[in-house]
C-alpha atoms as a PDB file:
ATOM      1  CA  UNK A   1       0.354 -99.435  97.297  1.00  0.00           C
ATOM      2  CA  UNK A   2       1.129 -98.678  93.812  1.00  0.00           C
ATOM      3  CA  UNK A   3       2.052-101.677  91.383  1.00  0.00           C
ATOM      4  CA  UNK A   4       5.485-101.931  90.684  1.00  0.00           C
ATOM      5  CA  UNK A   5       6.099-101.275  86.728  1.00  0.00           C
ATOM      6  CA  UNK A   6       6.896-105.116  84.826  1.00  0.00           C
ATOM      7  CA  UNK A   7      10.573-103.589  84.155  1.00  0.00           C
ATOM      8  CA  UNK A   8      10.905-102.680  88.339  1.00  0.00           C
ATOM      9  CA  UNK A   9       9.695-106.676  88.513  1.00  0.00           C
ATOM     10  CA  UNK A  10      12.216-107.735  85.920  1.00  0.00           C
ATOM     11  CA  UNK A  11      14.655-106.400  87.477  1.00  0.00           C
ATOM     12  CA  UNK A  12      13.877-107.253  91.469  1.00  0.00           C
ATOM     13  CA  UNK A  13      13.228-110.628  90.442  1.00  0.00           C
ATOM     14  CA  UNK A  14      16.925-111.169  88.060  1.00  0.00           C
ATOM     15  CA  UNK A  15      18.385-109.383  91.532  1.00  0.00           C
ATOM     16  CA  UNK A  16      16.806-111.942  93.934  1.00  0.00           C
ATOM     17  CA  UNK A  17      17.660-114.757  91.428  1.00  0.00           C
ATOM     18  CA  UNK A  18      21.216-113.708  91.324  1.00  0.00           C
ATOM     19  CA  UNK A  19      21.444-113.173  94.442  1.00  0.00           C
ATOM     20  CA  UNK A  20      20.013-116.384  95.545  1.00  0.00           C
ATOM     21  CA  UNK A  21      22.542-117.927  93.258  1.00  0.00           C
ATOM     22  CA  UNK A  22      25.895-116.137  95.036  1.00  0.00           C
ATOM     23  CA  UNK A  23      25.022-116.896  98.448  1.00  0.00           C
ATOM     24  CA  UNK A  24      24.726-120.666  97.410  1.00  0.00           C
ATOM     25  CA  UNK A  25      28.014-120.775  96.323  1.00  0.00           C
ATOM     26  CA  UNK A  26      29.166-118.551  99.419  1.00  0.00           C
ATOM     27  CA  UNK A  27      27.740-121.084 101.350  1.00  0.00           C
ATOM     28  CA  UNK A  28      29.217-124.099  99.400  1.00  0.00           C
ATOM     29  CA  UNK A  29      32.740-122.110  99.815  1.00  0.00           C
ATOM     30  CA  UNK A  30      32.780-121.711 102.964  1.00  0.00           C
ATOM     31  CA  UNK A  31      31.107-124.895 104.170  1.00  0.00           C
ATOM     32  CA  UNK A  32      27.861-122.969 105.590  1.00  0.00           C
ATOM     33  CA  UNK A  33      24.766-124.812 105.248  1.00  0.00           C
ATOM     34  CA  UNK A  34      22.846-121.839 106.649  1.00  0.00           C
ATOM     35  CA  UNK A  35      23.506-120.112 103.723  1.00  0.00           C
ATOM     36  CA  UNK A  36      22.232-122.312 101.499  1.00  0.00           C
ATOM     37  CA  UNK A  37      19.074-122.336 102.976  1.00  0.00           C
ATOM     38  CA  UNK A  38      18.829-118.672 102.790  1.00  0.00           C
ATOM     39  CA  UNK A  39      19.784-118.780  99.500  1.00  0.00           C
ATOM     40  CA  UNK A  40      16.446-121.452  98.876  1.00  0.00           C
ATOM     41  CA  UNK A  41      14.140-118.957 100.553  1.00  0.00           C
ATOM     42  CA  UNK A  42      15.847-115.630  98.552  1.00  0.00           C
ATOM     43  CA  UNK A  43      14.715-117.884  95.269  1.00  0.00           C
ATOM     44  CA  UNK A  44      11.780-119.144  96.438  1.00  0.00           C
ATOM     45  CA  UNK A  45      10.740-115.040  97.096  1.00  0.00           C
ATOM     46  CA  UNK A  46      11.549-113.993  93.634  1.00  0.00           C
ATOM     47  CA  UNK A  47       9.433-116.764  91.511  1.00  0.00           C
ATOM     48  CA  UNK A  48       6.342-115.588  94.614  1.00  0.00           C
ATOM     49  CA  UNK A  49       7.361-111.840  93.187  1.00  0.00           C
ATOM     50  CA  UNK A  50       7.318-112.909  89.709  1.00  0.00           C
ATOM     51  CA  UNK A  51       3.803-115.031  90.041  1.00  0.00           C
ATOM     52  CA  UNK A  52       2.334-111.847  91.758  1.00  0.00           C
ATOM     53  CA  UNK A  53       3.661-108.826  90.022  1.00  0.00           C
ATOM     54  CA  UNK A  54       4.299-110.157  86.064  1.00  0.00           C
ATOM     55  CA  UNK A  55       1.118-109.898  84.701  1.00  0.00           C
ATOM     56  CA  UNK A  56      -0.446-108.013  82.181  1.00  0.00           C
ATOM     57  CA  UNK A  57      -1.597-104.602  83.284  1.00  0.00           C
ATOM     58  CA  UNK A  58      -5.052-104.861  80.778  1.00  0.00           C
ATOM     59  CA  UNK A  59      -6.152-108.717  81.346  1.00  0.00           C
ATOM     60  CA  UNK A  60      -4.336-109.507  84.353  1.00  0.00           C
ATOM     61  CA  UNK A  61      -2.907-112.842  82.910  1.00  0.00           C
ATOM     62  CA  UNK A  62      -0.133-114.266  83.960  1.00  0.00           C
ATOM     63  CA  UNK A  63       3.082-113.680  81.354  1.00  0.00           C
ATOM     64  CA  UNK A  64       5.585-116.006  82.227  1.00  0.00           C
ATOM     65  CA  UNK A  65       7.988-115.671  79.789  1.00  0.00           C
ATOM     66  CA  UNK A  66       6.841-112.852  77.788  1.00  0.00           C
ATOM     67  CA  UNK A  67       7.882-110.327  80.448  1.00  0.00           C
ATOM     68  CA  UNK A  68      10.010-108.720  78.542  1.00  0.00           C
ATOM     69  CA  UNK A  69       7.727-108.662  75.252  1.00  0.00           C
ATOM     70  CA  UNK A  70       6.019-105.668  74.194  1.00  0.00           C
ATOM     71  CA  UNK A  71       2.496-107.251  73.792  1.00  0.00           C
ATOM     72  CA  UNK A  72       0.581-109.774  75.928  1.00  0.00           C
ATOM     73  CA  UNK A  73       0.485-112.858  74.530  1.00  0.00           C
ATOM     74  CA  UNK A  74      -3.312-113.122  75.788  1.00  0.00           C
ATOM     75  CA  UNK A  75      -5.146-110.245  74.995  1.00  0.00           C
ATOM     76  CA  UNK A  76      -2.455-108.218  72.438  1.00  0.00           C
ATOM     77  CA  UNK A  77      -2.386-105.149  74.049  1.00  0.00           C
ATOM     78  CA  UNK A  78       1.170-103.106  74.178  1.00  0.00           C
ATOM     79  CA  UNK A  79       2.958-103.721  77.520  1.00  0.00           C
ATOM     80  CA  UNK A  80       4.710-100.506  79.025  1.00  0.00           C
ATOM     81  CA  UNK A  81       7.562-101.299  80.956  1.00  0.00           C
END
């Protein structure tokens, strides 16, 4: 399986997130618990994609909130998106 570029895992992740986000508030609307739960388990898969797939492609680290960055914070190599 090829690794999915860190733009592809921006992206799925703000997707999941946002999507985790509407179907809590579809659930609080119309008074559907069930939702709500789904809606847990939707965000709880994006921050498992993020701690899997946003790392640096050199080191391997971890980088949090410098996805979007154009060098790792840990070794300061260039980041292709």
């Amino acid at each position: 399986m090829k690794k999915p570029s860190l733009k592809h895992v921006l992206t799925i992740s703000w997707i999941l997130f946002v999507l985790g986000i509407l179907l809590i508030l579809f659930g609080y609307w119309f008074r559907a618990f069930w939702l709500i739960i789904a809606a847990l388990f939707v965000m709880l898969a994006a921050i498992i994609f993020l701690a899997v797939f946003n790392r640096c492609p050199h080191c391997g680290r971890f980088l949090g909130h410098a996805g979007g960055a154009s060098f790792c914070p840990h070794c300061g190599r260039p980041l292709k998106g």
